[in-house]
Protein backbone atom coordinates (compact mmCIF):
# COMPACT_ATOMS: atom_id res chain seq x y z
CA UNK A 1 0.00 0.00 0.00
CA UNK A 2 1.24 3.47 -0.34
CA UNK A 3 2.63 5.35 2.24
CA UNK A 4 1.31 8.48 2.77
CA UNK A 5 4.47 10.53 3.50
CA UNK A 6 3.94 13.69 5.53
CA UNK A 7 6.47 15.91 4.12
CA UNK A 8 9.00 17.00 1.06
CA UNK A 9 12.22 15.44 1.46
CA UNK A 10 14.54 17.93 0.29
CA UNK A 11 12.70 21.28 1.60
CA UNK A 12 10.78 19.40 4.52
CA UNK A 13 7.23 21.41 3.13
CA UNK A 14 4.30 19.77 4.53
CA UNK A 15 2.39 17.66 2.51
CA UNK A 16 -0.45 16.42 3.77
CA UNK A 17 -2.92 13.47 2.52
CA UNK A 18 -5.49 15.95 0.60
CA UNK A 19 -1.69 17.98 -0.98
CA UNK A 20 -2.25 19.04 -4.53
CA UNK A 21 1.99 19.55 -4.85
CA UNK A 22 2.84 16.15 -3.85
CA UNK A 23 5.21 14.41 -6.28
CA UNK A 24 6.07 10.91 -5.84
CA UNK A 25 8.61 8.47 -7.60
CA UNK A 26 7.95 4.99 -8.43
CA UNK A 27 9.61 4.04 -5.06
CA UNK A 28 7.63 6.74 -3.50
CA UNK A 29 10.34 8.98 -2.70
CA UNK A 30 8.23 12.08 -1.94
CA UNK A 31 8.87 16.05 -3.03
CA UNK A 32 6.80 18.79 -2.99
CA UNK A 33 5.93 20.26 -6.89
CA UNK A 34 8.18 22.99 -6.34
CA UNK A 35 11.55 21.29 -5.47
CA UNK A 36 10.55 18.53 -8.47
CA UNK A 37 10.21 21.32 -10.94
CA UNK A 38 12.99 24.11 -9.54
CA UNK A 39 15.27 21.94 -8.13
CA UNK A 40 15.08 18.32 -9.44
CA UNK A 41 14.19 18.74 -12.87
CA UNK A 42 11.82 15.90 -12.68
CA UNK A 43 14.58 13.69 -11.21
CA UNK A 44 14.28 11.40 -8.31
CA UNK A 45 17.77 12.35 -6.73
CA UNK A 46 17.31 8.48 -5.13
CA UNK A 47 16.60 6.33 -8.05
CA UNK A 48 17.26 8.95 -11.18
CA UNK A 49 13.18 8.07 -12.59
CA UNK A 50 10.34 10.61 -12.41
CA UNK A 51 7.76 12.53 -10.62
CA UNK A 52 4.39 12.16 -10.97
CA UNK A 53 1.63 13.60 -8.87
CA UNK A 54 0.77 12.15 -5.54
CA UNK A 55 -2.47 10.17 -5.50
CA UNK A 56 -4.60 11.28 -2.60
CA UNK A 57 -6.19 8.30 -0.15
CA UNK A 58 -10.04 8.50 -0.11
CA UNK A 59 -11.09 9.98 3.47
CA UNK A 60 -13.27 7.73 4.60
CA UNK A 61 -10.26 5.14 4.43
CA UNK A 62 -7.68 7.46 6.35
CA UNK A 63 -9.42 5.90 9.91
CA UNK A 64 -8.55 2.50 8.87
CA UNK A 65 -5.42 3.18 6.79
CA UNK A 66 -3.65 6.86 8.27
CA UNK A 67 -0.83 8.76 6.29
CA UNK A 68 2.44 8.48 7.80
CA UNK A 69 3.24 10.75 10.42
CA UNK A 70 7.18 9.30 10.24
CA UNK A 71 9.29 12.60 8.92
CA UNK A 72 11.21 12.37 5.53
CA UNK A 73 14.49 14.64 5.15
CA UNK A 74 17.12 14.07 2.89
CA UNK A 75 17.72 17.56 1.15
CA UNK A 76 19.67 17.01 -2.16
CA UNK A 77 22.88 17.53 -2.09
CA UNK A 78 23.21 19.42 -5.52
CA UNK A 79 27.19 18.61 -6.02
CA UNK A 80 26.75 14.91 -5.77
CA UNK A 81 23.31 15.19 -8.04
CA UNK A 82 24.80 17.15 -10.62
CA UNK A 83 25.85 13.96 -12.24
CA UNK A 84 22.35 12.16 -12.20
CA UNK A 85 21.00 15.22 -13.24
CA UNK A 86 23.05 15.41 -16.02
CA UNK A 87 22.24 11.51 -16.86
CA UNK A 88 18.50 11.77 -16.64
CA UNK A 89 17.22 15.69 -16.88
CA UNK A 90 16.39 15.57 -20.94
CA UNK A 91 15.66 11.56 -21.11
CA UNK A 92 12.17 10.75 -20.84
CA UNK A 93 11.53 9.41 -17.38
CA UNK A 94 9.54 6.23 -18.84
CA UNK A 95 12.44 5.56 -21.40
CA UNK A 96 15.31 6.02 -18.54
């Protein structure tokens, strides 16, 4: 099931369940829309694949199956993902 993560991992924004700027990887790395567009070029700094909008869990499930309340941070360092970046940024994340 997908965890619910509670915040972005590089700028530690909140990001709760109902979030419209959640971004998610296919690992579900989570980053809010700003740092995936201004800062990781639609590049998970963990795995090098993509972003993609956060689904949101229906309410009436939350009782039975809650977000995360566990705290993400791993800000980017930018010097060691310059080379990723480099690797990934213009490749298509579903052809990477």
């Amino acid at each position: 099931m997908l965890e619910i993560k509670p915040n972005c991992e590089n700028c530690g924004k909140s990001l709760p369940n109902e979030s419209h700027e959640a971004m998610i990887c296919s690992f579900e790395c989570t980053f809010c829309a700003d740092c995936a567009k201004d800062v990781l070029y639609n590049v998970c700094p963990n795995c090098g694949g993509g972003l993609e909008k956060r689904p949101t869990r229906p309410s009436g499930l939350l009782a039975k199956y809650p977000a995360s309340s566990k705290m993400y941070m791993s800000p980017v360092d930018q010097e060691q993902f310059k080379e990723m970046l480099a690797k990934y940024k213009h490749i298509d994340p579903r052809k990477r």
